[in-house]
N, C-alpha and C. Protein backbone atom coordinates (compact mmCIF):
# COMPACT_ATOMS: atom_id res chain seq x y z
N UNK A 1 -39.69 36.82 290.00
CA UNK A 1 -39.25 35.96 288.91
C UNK A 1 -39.59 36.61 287.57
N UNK A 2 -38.63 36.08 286.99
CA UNK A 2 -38.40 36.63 285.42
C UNK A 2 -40.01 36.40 284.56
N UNK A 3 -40.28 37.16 283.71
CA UNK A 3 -41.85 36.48 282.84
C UNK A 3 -41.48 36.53 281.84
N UNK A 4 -41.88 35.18 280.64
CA UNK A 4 -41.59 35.02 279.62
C UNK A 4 -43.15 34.73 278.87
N UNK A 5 -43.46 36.05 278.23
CA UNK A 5 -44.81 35.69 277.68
C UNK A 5 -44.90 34.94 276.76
N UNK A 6 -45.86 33.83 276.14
CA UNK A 6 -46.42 33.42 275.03
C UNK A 6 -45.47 34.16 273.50
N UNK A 7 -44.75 33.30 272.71
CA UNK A 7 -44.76 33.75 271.49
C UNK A 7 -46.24 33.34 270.71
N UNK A 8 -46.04 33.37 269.36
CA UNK A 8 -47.41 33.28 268.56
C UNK A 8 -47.79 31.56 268.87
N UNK A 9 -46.55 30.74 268.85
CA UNK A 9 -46.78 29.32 268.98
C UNK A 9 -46.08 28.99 269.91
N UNK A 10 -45.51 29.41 270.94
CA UNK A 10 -45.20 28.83 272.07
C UNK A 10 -45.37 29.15 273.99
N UNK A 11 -44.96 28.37 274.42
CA UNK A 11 -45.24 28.96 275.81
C UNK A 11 -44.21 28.38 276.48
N UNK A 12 -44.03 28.96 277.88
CA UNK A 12 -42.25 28.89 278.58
C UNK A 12 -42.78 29.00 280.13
N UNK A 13 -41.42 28.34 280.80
CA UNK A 13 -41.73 28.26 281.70
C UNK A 13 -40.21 27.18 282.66
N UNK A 14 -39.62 28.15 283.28
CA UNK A 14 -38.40 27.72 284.23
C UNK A 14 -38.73 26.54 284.72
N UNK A 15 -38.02 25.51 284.44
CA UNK A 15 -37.55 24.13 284.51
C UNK A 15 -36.85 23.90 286.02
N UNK A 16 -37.04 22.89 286.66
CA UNK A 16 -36.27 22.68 288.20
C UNK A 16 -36.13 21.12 287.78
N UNK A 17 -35.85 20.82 289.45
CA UNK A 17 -35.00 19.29 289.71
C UNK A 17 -36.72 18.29 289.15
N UNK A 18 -38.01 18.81 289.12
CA UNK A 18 -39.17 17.64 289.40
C UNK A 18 -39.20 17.50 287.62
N UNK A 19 -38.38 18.33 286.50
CA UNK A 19 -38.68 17.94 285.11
C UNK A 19 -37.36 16.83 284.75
N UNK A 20 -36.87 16.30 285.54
CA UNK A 20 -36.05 14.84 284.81
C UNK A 20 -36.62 14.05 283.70
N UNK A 21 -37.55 13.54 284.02
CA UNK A 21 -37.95 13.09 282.83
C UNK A 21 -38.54 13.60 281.51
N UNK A 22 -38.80 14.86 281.12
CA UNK A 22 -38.31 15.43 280.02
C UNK A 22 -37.40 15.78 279.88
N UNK A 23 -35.94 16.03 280.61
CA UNK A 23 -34.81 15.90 280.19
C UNK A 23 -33.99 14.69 279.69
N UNK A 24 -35.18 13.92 280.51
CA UNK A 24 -34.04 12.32 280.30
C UNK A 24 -34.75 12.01 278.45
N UNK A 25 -35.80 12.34 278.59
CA UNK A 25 -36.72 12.14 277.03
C UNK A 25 -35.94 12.54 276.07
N UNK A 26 -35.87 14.07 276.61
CA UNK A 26 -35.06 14.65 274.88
C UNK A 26 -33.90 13.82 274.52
N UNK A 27 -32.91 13.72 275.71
CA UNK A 27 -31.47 13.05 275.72
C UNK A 27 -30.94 11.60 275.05
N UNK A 28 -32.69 11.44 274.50
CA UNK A 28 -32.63 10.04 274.15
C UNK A 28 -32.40 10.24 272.54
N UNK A 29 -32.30 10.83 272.04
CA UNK A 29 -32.50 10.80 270.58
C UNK A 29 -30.64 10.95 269.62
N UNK A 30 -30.12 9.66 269.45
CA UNK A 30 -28.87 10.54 269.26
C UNK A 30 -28.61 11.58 268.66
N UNK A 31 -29.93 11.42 267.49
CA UNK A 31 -29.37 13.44 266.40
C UNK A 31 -29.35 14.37 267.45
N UNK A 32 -30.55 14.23 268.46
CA UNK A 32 -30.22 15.60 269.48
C UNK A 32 -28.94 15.71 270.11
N UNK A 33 -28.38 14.62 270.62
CA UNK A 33 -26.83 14.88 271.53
C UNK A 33 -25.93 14.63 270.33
N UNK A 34 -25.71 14.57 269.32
CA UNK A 34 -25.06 14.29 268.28
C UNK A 34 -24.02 15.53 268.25
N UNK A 35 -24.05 16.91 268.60
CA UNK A 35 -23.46 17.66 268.25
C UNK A 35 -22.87 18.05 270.19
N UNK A 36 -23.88 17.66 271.17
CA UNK A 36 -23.40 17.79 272.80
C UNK A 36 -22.55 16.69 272.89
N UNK A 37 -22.27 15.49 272.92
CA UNK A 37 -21.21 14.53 273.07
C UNK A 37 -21.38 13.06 272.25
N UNK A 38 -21.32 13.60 270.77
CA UNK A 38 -21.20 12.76 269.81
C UNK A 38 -21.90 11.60 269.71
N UNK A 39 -23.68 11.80 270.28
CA UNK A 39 -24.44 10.76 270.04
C UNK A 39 -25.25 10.25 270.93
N UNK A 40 -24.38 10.20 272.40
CA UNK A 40 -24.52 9.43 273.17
C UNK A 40 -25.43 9.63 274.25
N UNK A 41 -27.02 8.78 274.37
CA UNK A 41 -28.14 8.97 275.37
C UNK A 41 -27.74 9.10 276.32
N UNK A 42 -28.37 10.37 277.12
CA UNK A 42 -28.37 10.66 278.85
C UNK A 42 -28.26 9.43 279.71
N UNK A 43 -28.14 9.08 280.85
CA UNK A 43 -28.89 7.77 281.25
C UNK A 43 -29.48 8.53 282.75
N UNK A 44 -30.34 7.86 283.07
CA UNK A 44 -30.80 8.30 284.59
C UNK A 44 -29.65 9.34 285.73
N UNK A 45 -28.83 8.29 285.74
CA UNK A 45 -27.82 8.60 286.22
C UNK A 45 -27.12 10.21 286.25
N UNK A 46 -26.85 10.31 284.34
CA UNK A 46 -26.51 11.46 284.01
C UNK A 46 -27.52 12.59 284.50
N UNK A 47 -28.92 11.97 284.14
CA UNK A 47 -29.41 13.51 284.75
C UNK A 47 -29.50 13.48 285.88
N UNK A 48 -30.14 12.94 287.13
CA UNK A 48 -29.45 13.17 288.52
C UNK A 48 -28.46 13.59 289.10
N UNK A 49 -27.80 12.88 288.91
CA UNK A 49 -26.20 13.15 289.25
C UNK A 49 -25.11 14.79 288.49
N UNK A 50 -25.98 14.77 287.48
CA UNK A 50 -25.15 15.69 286.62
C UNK A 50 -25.68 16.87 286.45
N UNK A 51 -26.86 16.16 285.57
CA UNK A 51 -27.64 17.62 284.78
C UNK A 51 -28.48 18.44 285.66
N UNK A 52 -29.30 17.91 286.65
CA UNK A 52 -29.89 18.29 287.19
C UNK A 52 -28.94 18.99 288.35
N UNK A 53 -28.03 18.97 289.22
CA UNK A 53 -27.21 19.53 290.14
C UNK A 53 -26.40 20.59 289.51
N UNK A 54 -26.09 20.61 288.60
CA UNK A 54 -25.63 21.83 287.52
C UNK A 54 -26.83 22.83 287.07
N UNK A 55 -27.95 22.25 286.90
CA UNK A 55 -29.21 23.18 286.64
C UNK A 55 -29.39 23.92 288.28
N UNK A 56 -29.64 23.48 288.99
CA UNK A 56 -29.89 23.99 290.57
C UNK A 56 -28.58 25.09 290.52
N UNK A 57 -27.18 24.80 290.63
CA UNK A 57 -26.17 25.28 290.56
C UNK A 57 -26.65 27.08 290.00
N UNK A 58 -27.07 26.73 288.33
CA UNK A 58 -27.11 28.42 288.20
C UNK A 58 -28.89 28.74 288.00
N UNK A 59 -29.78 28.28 288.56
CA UNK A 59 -30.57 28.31 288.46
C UNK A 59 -31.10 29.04 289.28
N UNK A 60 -31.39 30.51 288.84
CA UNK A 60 -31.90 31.96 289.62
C UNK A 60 -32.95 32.57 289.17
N UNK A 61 -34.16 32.01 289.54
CA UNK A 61 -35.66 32.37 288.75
C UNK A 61 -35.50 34.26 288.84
N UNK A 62 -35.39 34.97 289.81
CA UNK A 62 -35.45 36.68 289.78
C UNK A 62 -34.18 37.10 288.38
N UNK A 63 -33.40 36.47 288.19
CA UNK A 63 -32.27 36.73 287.25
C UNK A 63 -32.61 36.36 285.37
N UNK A 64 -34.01 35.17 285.56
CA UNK A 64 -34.42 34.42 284.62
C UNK A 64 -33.22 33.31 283.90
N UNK A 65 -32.83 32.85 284.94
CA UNK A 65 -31.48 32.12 284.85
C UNK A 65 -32.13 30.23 284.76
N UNK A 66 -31.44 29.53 284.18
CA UNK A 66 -31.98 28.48 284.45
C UNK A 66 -32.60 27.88 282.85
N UNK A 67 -33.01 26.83 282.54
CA UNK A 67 -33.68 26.00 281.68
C UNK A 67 -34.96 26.47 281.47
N UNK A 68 -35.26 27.28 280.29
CA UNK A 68 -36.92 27.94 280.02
C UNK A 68 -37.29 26.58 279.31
N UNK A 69 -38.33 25.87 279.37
CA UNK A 69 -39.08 24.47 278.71
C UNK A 69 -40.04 25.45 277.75
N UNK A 70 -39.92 24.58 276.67
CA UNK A 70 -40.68 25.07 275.58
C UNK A 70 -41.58 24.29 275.03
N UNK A 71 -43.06 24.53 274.86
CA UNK A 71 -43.96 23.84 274.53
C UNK A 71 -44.87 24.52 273.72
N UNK A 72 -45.57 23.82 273.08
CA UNK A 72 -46.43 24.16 271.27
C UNK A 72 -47.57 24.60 272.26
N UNK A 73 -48.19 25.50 272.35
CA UNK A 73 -49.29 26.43 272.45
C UNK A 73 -50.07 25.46 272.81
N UNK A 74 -51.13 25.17 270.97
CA UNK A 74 -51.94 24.44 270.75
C UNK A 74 -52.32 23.39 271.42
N UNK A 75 -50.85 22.48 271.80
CA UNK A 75 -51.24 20.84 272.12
C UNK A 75 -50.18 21.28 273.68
N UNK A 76 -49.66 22.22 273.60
CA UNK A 76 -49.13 21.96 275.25
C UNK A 76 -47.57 20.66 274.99
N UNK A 77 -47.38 20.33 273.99
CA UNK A 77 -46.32 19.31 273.37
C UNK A 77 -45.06 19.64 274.24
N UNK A 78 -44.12 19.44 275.08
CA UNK A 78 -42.70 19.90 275.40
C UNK A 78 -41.58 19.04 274.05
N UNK A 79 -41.51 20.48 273.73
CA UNK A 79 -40.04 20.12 272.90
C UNK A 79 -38.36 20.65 272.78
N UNK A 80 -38.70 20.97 273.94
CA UNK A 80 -37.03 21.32 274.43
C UNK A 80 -37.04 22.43 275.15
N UNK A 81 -35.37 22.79 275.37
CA UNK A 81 -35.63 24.17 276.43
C UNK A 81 -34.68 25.33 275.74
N UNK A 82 -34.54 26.38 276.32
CA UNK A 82 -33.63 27.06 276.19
C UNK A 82 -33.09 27.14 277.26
N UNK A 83 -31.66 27.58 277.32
CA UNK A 83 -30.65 27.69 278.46
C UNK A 83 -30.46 29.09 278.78
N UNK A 84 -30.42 29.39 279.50
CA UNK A 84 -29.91 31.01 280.21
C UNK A 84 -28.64 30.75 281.40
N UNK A 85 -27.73 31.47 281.15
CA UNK A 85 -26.85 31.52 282.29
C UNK A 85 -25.47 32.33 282.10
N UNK A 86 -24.82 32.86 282.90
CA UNK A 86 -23.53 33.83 282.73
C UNK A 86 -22.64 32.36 282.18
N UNK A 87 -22.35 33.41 281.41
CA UNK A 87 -20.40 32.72 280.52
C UNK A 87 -20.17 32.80 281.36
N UNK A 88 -19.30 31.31 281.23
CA UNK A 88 -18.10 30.43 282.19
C UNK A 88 -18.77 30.57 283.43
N UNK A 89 -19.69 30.31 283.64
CA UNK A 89 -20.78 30.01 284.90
C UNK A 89 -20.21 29.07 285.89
N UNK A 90 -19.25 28.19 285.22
CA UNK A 90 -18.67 26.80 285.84
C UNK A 90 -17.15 27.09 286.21
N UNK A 91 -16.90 28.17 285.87
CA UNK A 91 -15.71 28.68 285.95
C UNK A 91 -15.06 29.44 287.21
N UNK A 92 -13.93 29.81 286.78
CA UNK A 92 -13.24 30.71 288.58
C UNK A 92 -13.87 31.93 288.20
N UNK A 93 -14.15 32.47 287.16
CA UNK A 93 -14.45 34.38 286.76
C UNK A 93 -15.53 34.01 285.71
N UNK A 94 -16.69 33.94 285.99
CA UNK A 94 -18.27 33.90 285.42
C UNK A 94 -18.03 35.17 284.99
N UNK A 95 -18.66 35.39 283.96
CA UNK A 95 -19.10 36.80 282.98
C UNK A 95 -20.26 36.76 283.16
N UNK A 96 -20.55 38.14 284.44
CA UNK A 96 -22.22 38.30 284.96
C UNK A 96 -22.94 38.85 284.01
N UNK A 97 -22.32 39.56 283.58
CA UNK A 97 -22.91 40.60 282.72
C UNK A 97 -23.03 40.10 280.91
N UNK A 98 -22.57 38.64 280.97
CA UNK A 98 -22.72 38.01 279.39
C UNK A 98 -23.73 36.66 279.84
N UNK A 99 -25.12 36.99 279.15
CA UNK A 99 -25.25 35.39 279.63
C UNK A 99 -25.76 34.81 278.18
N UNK A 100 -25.03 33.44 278.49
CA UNK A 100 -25.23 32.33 277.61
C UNK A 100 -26.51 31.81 277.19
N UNK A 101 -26.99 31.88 276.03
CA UNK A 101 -28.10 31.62 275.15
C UNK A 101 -27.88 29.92 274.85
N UNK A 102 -28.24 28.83 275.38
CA UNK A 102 -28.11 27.82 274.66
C UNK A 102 -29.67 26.82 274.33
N UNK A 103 -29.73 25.50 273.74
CA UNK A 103 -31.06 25.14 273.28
C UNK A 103 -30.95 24.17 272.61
N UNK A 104 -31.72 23.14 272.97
CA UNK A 104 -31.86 21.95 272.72
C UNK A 104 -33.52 21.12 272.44
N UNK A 105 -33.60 20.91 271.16
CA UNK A 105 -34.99 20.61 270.75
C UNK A 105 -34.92 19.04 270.48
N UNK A 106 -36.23 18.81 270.69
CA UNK A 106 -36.92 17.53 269.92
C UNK A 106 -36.37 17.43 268.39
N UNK A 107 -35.98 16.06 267.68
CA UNK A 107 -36.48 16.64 266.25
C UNK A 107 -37.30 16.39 265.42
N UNK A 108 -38.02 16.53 266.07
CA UNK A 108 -39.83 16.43 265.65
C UNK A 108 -40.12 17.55 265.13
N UNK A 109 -39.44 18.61 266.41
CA UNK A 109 -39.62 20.12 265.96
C UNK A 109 -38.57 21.01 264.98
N UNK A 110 -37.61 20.38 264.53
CA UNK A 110 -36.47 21.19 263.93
C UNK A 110 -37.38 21.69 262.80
N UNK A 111 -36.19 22.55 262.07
CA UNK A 111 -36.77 22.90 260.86
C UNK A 111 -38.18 23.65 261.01
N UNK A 112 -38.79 24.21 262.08
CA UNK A 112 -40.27 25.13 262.08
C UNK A 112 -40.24 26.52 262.66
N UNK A 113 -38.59 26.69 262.86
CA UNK A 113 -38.28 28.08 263.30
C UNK A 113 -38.77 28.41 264.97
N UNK A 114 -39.46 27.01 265.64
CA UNK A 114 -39.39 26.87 266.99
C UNK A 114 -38.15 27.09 267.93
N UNK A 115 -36.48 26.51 267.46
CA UNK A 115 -35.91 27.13 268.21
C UNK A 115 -35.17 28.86 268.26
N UNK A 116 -35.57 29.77 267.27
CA UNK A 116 -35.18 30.84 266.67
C UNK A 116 -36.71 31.92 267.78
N UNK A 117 -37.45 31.46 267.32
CA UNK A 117 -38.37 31.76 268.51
C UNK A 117 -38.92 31.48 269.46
N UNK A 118 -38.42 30.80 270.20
CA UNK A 118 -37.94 30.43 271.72
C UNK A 118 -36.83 31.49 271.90
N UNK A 119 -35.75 31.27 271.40
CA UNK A 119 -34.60 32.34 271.71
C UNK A 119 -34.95 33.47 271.74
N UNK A 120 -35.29 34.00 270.94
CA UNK A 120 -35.82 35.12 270.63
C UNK A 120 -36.63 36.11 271.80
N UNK A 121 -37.88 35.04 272.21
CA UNK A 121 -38.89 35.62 272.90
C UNK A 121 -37.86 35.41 274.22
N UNK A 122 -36.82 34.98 274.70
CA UNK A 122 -36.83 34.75 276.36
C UNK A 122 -35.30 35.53 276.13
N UNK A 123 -34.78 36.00 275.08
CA UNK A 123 -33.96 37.14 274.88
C UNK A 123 -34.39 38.27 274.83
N UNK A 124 -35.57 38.34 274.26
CA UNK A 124 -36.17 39.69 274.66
C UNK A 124 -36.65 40.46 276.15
N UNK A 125 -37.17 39.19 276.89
CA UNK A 125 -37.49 39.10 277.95
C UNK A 125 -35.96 39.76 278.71
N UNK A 126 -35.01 38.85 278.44
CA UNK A 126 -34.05 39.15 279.59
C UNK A 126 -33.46 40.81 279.45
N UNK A 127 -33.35 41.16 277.71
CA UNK A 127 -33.18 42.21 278.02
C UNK A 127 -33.59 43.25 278.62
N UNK A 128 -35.28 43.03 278.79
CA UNK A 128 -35.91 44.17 279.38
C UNK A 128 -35.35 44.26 280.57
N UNK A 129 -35.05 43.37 281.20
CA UNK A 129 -34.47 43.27 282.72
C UNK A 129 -33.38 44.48 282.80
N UNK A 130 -32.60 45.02 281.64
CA UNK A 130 -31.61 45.89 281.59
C UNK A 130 -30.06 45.41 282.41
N UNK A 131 -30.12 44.13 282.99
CA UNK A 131 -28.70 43.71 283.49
C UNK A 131 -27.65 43.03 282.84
N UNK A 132 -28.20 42.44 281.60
CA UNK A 132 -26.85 42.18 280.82
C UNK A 132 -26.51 42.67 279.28
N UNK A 133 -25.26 42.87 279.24
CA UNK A 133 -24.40 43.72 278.53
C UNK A 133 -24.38 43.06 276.93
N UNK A 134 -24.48 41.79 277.41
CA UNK A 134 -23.94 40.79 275.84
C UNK A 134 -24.80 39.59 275.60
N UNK A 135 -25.26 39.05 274.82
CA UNK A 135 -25.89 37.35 274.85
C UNK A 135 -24.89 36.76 274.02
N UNK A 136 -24.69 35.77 274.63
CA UNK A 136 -23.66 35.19 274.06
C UNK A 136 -24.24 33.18 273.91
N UNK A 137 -23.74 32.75 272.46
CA UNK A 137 -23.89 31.59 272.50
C UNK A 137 -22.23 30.87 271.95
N UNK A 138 -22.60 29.46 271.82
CA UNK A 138 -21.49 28.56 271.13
C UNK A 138 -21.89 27.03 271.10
N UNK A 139 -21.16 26.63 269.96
CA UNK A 139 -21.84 25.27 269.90
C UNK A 139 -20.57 24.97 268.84
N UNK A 140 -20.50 23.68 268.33
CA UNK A 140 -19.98 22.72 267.84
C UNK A 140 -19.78 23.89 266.35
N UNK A 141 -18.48 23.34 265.80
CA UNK A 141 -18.72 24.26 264.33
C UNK A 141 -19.60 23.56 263.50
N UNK A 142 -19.73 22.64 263.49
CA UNK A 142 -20.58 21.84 262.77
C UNK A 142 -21.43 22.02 263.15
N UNK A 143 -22.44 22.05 264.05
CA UNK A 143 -24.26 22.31 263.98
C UNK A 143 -24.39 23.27 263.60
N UNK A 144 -24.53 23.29 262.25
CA UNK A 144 -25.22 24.60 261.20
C UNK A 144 -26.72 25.14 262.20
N UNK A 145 -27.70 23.98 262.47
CA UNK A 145 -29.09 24.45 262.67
C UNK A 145 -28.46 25.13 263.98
N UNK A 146 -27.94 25.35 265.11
CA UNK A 146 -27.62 26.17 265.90
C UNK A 146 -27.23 27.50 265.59
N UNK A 147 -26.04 27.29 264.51
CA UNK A 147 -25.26 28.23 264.10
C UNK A 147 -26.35 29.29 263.28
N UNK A 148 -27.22 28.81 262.60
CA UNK A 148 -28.39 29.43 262.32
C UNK A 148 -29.05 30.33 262.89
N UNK A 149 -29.68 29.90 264.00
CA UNK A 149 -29.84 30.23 264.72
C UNK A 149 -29.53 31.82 265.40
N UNK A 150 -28.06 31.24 265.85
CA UNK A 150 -27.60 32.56 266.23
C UNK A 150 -27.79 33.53 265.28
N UNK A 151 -27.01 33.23 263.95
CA UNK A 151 -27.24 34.49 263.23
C UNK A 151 -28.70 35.44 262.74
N UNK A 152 -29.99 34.38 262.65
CA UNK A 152 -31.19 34.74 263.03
C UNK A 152 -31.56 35.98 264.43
N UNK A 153 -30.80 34.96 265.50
CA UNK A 153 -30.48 36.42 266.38
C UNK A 153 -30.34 37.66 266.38
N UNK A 154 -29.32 37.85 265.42
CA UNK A 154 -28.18 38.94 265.26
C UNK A 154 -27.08 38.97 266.10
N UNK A 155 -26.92 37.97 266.35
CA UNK A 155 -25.43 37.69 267.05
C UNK A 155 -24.48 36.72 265.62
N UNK A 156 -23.19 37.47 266.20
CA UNK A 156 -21.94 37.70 264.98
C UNK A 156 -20.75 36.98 265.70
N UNK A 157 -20.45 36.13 264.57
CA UNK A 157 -18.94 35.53 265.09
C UNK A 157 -18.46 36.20 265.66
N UNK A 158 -17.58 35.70 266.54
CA UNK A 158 -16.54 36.15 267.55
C UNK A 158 -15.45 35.79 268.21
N UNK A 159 -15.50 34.18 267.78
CA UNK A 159 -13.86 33.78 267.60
C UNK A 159 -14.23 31.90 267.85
N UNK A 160 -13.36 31.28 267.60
CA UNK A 160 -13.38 30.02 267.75
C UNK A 160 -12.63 29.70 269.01
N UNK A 161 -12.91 28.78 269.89
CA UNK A 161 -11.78 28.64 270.61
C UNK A 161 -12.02 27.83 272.20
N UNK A 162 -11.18 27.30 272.84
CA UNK A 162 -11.38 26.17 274.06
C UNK A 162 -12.55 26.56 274.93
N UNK A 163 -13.71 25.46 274.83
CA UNK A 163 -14.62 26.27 276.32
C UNK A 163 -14.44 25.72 276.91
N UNK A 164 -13.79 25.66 278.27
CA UNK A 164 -13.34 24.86 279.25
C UNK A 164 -14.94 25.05 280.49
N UNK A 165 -14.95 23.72 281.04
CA UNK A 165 -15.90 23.46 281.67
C UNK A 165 -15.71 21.84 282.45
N UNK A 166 -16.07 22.21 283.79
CA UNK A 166 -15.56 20.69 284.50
C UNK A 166 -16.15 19.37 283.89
N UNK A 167 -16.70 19.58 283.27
CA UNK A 167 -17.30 18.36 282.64
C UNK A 167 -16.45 17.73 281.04
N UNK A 168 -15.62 18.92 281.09
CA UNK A 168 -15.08 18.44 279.81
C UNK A 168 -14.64 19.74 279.06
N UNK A 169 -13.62 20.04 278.25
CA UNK A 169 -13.15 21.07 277.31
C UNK A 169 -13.41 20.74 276.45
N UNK A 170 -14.18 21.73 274.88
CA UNK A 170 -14.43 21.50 274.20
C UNK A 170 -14.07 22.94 273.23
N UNK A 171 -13.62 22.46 271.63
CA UNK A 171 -13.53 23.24 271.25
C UNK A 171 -15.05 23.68 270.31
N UNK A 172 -15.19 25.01 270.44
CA UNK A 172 -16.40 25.61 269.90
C UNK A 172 -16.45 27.01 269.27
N UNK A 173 -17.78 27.60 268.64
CA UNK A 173 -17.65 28.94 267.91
C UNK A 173 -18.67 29.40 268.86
N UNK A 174 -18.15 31.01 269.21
CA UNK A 174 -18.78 31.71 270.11
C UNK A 174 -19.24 32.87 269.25
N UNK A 175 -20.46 33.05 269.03
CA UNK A 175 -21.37 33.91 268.61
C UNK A 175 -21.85 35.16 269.44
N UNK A 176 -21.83 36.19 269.02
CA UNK A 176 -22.53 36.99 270.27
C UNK A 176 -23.05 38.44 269.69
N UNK A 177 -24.07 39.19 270.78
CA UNK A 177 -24.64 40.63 270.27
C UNK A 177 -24.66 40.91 271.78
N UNK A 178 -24.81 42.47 271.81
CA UNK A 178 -25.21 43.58 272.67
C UNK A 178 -26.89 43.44 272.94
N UNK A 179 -26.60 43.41 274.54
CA UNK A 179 -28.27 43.23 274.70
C UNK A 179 -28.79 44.32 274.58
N UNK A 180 -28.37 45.51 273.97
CA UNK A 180 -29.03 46.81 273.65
C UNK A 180 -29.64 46.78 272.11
């Protein structure tokens, strides 16, 4: 399995089916899903049924694939995760070799440069692995603090356009860099 060391203020650690209820926690806040499906709280349901069987789905600890949980050093606090997984993962032709950077915080924590380093540290990580070609993210045009984000990265526009996914098509901006 993948290792994701300690940044200066955080610590990580691959997420499975027994963390529902910090998923169902974050899901509660509408600013957090405000920009994932316009507001609207997880319910039990959703994560059982949904979130969690889609996490199992690409969830490959040797690959570092899967939901990294992110928590404050100091107090051990969970305030969200980062996402790892190949583009169009849900799709007929997954892009093995591009995987998707995504991330979802508390907003308790916005604004402290917690999700910029989270990304950061478990992007660094994956690159050492030497197996993928591209990191790639996308999100809503409107969530600036994402869009931030990426460019903090050093990942660079790269086009606007349909992300199709069984759960729903959505239109979004796809950001991306060379994992070299």
């Amino acid at each position: 399995m993948i290792n994701v060391e300690n940044s200066e203020r955080l610590s990580f650690r691959l997420m499975d089916e027994n963390d529902g209820e910090l998923l169902f926690e974050l899901d509660q806040d509408p600013e957090v899903m405000k920009f994932i499906n316009g507001g609207k709280s997880s319910t039990w349901d959703d994560i059982n049924n949904r979130f969690i069987p889609r996490l199992n789905a690409y969830r490959k600890p040797s690959e570092g694939w899967g939901l990294w949980q992110v928590n404050i050093t100091d107090s051990d606090e969970f305030i969200g995760w980062v996402l790892v997984r190949p583009v169009d993962f849900f799709n007929e032709q997954p892009l093995w070799n591009d995987l998707e950077l995504g991330w979802r915080f508390k907003q308790n924590s916005w604004g402290k440069g917690y999700g910029f380093e989270a990304a950061q540290q478990i992007k660094n990580a994956l690159a050492q692995l030497g197996k993928a070609d591209f990191f790639t993210a996308l999100a809503d045009d409107g969530n600036l603090g994402s869009i931030n984000i990426m460019k903090k990265l050093g990942m660079t526009y790269l086009k606007t356009d349909l992300h199709k996914d069984p759960l729903g098509d959505v239109d979004v901006v796809y950001y991306q860099m060379k994992a070299t």
